[in-house]
PDB file of N, CA and C in Angstrom:
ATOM      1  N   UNK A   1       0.821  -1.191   0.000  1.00  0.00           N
ATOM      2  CA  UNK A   1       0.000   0.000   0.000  1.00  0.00           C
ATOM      3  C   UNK A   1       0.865   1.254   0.000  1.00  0.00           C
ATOM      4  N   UNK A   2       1.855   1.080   0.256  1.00  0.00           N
ATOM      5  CA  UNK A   2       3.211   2.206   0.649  1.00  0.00           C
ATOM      6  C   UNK A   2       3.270   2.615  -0.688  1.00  0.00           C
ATOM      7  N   UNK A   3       3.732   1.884  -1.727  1.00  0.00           N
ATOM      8  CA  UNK A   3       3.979   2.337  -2.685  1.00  0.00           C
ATOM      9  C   UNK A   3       3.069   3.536  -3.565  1.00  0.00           C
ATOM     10  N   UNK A   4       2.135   3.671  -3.663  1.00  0.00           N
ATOM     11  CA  UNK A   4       1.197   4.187  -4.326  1.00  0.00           C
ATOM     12  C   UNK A   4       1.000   5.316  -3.191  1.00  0.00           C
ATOM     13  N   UNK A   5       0.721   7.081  -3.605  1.00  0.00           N
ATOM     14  CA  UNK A   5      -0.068   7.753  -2.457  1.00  0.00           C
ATOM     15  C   UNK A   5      -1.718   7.594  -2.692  1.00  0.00           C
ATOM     16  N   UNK A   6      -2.115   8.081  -1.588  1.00  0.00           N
ATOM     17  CA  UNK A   6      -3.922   8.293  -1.032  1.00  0.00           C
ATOM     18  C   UNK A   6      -4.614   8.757  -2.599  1.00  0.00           C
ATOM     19  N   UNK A   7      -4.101   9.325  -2.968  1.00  0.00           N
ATOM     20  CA  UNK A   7      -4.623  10.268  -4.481  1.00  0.00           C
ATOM     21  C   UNK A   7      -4.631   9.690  -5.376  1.00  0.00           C
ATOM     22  N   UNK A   8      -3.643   8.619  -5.558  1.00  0.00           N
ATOM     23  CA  UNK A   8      -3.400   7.500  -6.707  1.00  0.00           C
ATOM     24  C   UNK A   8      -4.091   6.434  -7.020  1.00  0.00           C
ATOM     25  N   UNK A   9      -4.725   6.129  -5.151  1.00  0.00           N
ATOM     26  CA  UNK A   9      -5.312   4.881  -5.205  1.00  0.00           C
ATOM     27  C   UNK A   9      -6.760   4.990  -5.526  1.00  0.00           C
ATOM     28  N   UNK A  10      -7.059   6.793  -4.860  1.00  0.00           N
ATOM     29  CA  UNK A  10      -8.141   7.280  -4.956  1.00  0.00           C
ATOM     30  C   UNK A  10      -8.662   7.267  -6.374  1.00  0.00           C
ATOM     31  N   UNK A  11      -8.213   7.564  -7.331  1.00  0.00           N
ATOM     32  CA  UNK A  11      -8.341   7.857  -8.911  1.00  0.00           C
ATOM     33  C   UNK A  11      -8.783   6.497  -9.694  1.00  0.00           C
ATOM     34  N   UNK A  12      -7.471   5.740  -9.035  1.00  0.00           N
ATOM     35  CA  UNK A  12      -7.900   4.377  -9.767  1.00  0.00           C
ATOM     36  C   UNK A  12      -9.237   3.401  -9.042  1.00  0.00           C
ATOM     37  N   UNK A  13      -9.565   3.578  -7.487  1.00  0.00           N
ATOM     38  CA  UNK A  13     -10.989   3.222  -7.232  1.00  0.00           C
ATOM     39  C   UNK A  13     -11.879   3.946  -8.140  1.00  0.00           C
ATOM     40  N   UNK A  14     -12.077   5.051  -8.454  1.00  0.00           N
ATOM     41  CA  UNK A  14     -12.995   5.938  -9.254  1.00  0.00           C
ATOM     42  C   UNK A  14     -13.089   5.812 -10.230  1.00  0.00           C
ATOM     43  N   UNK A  15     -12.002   5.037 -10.561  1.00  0.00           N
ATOM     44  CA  UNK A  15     -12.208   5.281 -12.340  1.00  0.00           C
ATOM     45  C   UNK A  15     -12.447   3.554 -12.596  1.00  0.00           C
ATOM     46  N   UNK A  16     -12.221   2.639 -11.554  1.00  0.00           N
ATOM     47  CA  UNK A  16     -12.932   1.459 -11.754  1.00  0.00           C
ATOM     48  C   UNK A  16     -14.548   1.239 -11.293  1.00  0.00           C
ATOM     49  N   UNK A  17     -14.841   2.419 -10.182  1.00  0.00           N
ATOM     50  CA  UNK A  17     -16.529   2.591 -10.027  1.00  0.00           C
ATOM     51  C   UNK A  17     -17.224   3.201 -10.935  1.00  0.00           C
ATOM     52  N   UNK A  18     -16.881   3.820 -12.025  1.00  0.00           N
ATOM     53  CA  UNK A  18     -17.109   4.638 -13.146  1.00  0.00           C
ATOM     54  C   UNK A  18     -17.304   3.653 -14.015  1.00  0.00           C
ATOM     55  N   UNK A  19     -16.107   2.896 -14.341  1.00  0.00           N
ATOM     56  CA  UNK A  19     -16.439   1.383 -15.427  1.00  0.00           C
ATOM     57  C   UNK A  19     -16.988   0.730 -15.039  1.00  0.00           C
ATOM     58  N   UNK A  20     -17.333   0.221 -13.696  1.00  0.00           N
ATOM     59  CA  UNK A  20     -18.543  -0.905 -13.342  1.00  0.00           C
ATOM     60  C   UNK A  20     -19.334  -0.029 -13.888  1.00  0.00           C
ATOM     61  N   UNK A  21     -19.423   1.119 -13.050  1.00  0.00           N
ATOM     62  CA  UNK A  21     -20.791   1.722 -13.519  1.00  0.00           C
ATOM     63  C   UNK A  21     -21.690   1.643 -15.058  1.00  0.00           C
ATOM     64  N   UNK A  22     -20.826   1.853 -15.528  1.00  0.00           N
ATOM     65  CA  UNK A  22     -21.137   2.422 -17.152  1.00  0.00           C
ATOM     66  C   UNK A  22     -21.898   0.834 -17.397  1.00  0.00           C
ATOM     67  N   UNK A  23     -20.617  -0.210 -17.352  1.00  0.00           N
ATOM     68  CA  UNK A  23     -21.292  -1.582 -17.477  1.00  0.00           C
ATOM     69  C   UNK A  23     -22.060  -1.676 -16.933  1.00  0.00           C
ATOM     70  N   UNK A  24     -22.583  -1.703 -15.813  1.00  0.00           N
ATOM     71  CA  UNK A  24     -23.781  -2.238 -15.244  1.00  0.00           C
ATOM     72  C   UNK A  24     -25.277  -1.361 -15.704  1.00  0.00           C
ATOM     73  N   UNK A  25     -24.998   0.334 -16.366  1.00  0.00           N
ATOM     74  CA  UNK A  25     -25.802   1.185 -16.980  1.00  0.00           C
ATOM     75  C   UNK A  25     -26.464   0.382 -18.441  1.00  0.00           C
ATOM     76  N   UNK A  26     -25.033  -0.182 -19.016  1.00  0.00           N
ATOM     77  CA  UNK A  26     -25.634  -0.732 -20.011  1.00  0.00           C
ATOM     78  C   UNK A  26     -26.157  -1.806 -20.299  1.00  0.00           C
ATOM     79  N   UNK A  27     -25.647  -3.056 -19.451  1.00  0.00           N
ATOM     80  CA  UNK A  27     -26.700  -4.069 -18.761  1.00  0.00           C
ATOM     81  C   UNK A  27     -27.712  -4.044 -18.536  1.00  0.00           C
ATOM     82  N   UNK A  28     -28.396  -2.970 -17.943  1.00  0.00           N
ATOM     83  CA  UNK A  28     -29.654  -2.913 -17.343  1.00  0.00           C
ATOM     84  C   UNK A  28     -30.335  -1.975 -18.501  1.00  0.00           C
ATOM     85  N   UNK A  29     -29.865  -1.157 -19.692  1.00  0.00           N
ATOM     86  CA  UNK A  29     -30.615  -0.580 -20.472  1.00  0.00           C
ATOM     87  C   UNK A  29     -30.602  -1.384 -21.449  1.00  0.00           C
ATOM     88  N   UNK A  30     -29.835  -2.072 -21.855  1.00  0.00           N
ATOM     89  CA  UNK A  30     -29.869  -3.308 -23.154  1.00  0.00           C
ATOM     90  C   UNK A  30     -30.385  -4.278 -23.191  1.00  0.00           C
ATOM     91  N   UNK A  31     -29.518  -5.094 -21.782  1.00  0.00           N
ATOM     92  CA  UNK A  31     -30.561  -6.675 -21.922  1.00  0.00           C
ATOM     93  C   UNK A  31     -31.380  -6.999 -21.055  1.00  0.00           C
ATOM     94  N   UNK A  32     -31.236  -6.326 -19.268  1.00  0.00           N
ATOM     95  CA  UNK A  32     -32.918  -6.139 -18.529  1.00  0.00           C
ATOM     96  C   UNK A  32     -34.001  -5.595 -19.099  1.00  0.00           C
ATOM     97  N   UNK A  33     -33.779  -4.231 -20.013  1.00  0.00           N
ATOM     98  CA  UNK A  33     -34.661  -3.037 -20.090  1.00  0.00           C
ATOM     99  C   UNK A  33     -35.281  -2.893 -18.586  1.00  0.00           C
ATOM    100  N   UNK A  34     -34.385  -2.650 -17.821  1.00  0.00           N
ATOM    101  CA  UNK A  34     -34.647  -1.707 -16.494  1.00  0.00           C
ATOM    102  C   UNK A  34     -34.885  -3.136 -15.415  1.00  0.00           C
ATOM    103  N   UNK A  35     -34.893  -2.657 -14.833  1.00  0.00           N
ATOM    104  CA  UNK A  35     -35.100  -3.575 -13.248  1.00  0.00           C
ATOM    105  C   UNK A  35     -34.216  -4.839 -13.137  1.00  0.00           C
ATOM    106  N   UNK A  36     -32.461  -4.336 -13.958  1.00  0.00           N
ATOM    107  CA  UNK A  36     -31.674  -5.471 -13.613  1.00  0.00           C
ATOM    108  C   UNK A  36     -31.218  -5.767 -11.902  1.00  0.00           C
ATOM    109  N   UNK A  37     -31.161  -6.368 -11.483  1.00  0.00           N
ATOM    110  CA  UNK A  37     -31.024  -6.927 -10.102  1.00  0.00           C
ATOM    111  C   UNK A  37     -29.402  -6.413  -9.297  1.00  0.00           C
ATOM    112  N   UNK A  38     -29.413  -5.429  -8.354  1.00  0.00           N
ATOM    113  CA  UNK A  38     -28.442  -4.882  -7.774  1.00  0.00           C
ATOM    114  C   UNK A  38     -27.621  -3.970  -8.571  1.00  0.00           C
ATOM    115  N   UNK A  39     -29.054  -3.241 -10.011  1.00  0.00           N
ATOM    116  CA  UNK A  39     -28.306  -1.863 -10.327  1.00  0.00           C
ATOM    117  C   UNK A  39     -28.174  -0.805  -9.288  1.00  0.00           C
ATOM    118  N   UNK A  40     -29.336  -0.535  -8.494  1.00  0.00           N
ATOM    119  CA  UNK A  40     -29.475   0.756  -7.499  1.00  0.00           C
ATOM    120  C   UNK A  40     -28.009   0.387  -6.553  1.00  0.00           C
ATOM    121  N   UNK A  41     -27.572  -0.681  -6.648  1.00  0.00           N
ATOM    122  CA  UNK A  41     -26.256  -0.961  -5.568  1.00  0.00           C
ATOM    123  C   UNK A  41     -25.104  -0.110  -6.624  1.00  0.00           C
ATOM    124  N   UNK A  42     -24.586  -0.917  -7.425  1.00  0.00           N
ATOM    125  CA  UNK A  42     -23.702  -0.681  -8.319  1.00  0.00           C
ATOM    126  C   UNK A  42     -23.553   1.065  -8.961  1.00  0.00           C
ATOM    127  N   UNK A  43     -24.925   1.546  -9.325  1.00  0.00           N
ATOM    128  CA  UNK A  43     -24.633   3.052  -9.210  1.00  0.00           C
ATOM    129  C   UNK A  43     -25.110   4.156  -8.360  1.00  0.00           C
ATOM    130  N   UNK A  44     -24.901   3.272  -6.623  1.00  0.00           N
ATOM    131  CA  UNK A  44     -25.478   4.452  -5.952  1.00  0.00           C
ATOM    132  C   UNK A  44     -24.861   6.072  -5.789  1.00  0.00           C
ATOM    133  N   UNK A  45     -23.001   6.034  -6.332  1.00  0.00           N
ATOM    134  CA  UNK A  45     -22.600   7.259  -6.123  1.00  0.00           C
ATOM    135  C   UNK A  45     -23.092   8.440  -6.932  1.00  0.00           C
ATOM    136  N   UNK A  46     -23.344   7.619  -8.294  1.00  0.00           N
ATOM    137  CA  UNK A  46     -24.137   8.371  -9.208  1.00  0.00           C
ATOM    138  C   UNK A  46     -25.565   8.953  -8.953  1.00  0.00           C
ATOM    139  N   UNK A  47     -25.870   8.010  -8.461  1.00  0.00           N
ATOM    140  CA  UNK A  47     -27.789   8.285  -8.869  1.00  0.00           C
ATOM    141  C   UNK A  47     -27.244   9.678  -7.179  1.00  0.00           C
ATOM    142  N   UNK A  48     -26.914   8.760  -6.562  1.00  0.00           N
ATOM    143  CA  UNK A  48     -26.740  10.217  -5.292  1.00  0.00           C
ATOM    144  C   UNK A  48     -26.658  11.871  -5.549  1.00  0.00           C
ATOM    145  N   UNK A  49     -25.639  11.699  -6.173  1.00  0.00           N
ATOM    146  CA  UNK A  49     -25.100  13.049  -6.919  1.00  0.00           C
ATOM    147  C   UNK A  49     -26.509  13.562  -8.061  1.00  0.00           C
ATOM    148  N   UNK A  50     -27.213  12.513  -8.707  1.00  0.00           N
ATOM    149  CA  UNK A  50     -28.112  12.802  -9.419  1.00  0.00           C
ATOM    150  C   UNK A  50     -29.740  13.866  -8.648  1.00  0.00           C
ATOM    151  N   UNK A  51     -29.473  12.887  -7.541  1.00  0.00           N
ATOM    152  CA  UNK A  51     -30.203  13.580  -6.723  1.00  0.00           C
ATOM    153  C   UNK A  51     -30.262  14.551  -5.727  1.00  0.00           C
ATOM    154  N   UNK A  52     -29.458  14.876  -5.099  1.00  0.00           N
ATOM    155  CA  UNK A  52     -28.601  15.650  -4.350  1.00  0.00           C
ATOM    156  C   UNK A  52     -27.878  16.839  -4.555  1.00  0.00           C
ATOM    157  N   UNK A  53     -27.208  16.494  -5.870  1.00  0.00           N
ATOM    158  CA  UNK A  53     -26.730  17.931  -6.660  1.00  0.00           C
ATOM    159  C   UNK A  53     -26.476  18.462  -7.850  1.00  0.00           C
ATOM    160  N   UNK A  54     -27.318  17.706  -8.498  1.00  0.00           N
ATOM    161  CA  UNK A  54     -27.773  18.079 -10.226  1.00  0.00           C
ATOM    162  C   UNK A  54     -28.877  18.793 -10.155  1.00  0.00           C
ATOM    163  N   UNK A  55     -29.884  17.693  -9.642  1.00  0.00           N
ATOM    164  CA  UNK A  55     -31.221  17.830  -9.797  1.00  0.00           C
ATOM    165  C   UNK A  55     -31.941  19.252  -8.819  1.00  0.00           C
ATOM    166  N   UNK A  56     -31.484  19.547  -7.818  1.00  0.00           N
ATOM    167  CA  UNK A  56     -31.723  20.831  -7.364  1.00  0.00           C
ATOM    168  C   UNK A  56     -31.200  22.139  -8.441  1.00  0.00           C
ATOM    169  N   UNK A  57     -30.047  22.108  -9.334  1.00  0.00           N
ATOM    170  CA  UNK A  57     -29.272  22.685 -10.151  1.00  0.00           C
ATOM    171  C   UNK A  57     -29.962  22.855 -10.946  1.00  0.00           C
ATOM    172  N   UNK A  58     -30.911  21.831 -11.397  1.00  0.00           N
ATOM    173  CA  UNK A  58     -30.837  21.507 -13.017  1.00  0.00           C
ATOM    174  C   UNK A  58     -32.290  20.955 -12.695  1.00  0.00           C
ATOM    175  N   UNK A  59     -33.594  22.126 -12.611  1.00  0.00           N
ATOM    176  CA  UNK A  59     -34.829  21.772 -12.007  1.00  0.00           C
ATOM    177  C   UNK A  59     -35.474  21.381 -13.547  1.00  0.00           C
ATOM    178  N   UNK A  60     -34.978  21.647 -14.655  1.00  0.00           N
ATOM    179  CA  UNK A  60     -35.503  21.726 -16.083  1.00  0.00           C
ATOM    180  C   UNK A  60     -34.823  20.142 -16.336  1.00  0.00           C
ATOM    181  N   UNK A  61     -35.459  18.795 -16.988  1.00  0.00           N
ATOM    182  CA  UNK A  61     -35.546  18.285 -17.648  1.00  0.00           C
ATOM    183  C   UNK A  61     -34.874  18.010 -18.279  1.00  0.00           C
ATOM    184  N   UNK A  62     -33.329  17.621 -18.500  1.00  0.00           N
ATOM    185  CA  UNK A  62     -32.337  17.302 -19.125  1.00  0.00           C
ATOM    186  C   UNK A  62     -32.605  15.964 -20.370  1.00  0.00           C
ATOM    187  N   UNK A  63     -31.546  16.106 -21.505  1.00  0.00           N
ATOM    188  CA  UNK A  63     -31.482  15.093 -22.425  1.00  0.00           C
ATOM    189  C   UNK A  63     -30.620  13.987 -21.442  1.00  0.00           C
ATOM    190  N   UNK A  64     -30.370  12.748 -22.329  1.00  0.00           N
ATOM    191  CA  UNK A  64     -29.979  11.605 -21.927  1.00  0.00           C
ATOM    192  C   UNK A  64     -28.339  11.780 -21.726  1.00  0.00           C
ATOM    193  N   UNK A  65     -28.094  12.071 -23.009  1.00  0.00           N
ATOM    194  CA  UNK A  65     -26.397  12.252 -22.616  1.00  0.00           C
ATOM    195  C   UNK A  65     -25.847  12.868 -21.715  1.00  0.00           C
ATOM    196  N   UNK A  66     -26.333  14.499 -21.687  1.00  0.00           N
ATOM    197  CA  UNK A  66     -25.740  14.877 -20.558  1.00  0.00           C
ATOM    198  C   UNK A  66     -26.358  14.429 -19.131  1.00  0.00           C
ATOM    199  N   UNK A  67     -27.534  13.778 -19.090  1.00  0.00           N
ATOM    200  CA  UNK A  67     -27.791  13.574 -17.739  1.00  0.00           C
ATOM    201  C   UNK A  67     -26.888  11.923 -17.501  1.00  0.00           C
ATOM    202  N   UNK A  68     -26.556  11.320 -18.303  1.00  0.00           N
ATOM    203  CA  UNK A  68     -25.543  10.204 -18.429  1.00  0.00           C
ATOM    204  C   UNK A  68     -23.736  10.838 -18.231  1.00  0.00           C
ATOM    205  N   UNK A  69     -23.984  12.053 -18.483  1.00  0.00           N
ATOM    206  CA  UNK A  69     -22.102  12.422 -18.145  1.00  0.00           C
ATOM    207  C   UNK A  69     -22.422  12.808 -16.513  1.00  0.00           C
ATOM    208  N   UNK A  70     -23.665  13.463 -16.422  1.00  0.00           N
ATOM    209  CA  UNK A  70     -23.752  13.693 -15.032  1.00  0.00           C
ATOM    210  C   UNK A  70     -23.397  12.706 -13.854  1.00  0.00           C
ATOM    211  N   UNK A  71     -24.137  11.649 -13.901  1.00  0.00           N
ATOM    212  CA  UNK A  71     -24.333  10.780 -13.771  1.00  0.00           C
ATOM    213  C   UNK A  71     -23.090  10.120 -13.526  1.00  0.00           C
ATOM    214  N   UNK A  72     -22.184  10.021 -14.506  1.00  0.00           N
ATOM    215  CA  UNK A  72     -20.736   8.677 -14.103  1.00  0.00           C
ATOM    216  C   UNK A  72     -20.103   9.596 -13.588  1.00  0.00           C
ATOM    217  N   UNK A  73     -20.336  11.484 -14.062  1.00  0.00           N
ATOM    218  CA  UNK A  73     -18.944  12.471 -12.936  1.00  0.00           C
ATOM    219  C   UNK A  73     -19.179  12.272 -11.696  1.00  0.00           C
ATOM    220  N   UNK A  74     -20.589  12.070 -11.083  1.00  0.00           N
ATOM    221  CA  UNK A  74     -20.853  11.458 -10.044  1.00  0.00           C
ATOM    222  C   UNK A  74     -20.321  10.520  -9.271  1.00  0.00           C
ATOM    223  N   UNK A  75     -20.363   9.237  -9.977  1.00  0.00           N
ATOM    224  CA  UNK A  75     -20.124   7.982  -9.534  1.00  0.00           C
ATOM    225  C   UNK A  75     -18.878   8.265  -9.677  1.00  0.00           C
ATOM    226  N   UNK A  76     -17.534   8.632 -10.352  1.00  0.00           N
ATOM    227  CA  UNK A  76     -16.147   8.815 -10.067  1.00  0.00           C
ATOM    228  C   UNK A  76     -15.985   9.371  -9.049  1.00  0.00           C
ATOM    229  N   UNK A  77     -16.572  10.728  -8.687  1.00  0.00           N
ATOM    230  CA  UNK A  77     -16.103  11.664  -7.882  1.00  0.00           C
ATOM    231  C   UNK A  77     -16.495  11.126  -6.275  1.00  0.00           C
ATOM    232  N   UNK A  78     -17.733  10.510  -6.536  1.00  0.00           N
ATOM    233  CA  UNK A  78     -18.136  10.013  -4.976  1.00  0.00           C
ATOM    234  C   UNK A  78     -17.147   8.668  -4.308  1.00  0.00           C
ATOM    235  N   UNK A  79     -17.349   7.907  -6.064  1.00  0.00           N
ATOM    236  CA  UNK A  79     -16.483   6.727  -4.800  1.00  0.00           C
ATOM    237  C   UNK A  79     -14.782   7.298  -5.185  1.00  0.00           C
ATOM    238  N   UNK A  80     -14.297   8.225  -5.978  1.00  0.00           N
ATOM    239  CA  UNK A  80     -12.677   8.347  -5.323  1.00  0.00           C
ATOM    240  C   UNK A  80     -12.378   9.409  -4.278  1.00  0.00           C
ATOM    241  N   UNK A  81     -13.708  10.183  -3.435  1.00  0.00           N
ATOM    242  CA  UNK A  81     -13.499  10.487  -2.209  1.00  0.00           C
ATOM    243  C   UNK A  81     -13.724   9.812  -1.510  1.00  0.00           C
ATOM    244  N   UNK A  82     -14.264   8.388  -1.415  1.00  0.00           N
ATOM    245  CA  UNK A  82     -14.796   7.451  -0.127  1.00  0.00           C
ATOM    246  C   UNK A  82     -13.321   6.464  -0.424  1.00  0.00           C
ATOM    247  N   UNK A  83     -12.884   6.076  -1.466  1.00  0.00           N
ATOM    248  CA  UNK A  83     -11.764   5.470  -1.424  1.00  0.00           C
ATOM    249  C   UNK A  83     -10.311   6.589  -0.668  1.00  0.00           C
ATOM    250  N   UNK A  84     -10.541   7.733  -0.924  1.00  0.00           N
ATOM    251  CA  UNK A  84      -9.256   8.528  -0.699  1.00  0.00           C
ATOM    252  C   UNK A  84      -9.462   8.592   1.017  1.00  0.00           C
ATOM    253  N   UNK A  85     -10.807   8.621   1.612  1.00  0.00           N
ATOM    254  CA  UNK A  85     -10.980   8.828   2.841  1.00  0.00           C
ATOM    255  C   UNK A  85     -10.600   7.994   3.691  1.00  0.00           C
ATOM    256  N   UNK A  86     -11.160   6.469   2.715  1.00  0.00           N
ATOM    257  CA  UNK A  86     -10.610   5.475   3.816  1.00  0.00           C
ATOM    258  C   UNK A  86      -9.077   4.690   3.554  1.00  0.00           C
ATOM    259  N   UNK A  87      -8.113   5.217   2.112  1.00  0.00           N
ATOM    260  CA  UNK A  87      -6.847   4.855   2.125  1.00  0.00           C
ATOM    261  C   UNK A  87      -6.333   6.075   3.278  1.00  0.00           C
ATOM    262  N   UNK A  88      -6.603   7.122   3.212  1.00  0.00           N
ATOM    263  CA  UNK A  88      -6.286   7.982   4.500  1.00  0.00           C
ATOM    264  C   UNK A  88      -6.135   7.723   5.804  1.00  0.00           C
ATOM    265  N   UNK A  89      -7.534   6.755   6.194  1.00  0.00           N
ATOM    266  CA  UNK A  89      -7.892   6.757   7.527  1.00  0.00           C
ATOM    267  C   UNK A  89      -6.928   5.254   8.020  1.00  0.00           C
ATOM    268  N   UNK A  90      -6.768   4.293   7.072  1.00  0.00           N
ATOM    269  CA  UNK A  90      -6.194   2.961   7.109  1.00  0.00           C
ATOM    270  C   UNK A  90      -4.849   3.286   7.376  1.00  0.00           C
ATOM    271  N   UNK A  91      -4.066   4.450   6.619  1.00  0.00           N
ATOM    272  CA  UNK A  91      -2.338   4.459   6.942  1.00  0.00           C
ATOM    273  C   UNK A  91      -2.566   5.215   8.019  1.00  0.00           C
ATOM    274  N   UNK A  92      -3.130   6.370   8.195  1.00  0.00           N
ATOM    275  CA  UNK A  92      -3.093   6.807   9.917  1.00  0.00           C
ATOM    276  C   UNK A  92      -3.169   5.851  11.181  1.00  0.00           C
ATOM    277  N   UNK A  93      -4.164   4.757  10.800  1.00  0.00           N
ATOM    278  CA  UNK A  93      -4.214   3.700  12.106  1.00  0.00           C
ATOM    279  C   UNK A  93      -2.844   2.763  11.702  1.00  0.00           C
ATOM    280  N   UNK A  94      -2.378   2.471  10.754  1.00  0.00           N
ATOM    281  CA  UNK A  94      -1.845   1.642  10.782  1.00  0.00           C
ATOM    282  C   UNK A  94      -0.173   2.158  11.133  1.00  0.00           C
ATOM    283  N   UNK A  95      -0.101   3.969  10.759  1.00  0.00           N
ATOM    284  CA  UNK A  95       0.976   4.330  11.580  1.00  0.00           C
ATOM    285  C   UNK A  95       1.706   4.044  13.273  1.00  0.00           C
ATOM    286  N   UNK A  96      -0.369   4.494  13.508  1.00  0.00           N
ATOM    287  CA  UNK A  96      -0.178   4.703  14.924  1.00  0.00           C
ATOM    288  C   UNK A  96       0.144   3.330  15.406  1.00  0.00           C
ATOM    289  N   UNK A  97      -0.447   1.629  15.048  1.00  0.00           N
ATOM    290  CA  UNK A  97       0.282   0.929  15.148  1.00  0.00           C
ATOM    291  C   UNK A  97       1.358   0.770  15.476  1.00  0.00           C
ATOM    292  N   UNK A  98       2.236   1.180  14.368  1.00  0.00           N
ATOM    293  CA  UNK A  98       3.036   0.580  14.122  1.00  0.00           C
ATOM    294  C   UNK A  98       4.300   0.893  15.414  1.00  0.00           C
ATOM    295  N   UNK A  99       4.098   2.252  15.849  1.00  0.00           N
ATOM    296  CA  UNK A  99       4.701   3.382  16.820  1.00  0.00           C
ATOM    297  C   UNK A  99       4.509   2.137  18.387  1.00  0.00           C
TER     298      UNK A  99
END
């Protein structure tokens, strides 16, 4: 874990919750047509952000694409601050350990 900093690891969680995401977006719009099983899990950072701080923003009715870029800037940005928080919080305990 040493090798890599908090920011590095952070980016690459985000940018692999971003690609589940997208996959599991297109799973459930292609071959469920909606109600695929543990989508609301897979893009909750997104739909969060969708709800929380687009959609107060953006009270007008958006097209698909951009409410789809909305949407995965979301899901990056949420889970590579929950990854950066807890590679943070893991080397602090594991300093104090170590002491």
């Amino acid at each position: 874990m040493s090798k890599f900093n908090s920011t590095t690891i952070a980016i690459y969680g985000g940018a692999l919750a971003l690609v589940i995401g997208l996959i599991a977006f297109a799973l459930n719009w292609n071959v469920w047509g909606g109600g695929m099983p543990g989508y609301k899990i897979f893009l909750f950072p997104g739909n969060l952000t969708l709800v929380y701080v687009w959609h107060p923003l953006l009270t007008e009715e958006i097209d698909f694409w951009p409410k789809l870029f909305l949407h995965s800037l979301g899901q990056f940005a949420v889970a590579s601050v929950i990854v950066w928080l807890n590679t943070v919080t893991i080397r602090k305990l594991l300093a104090v350990r170590s002491l």
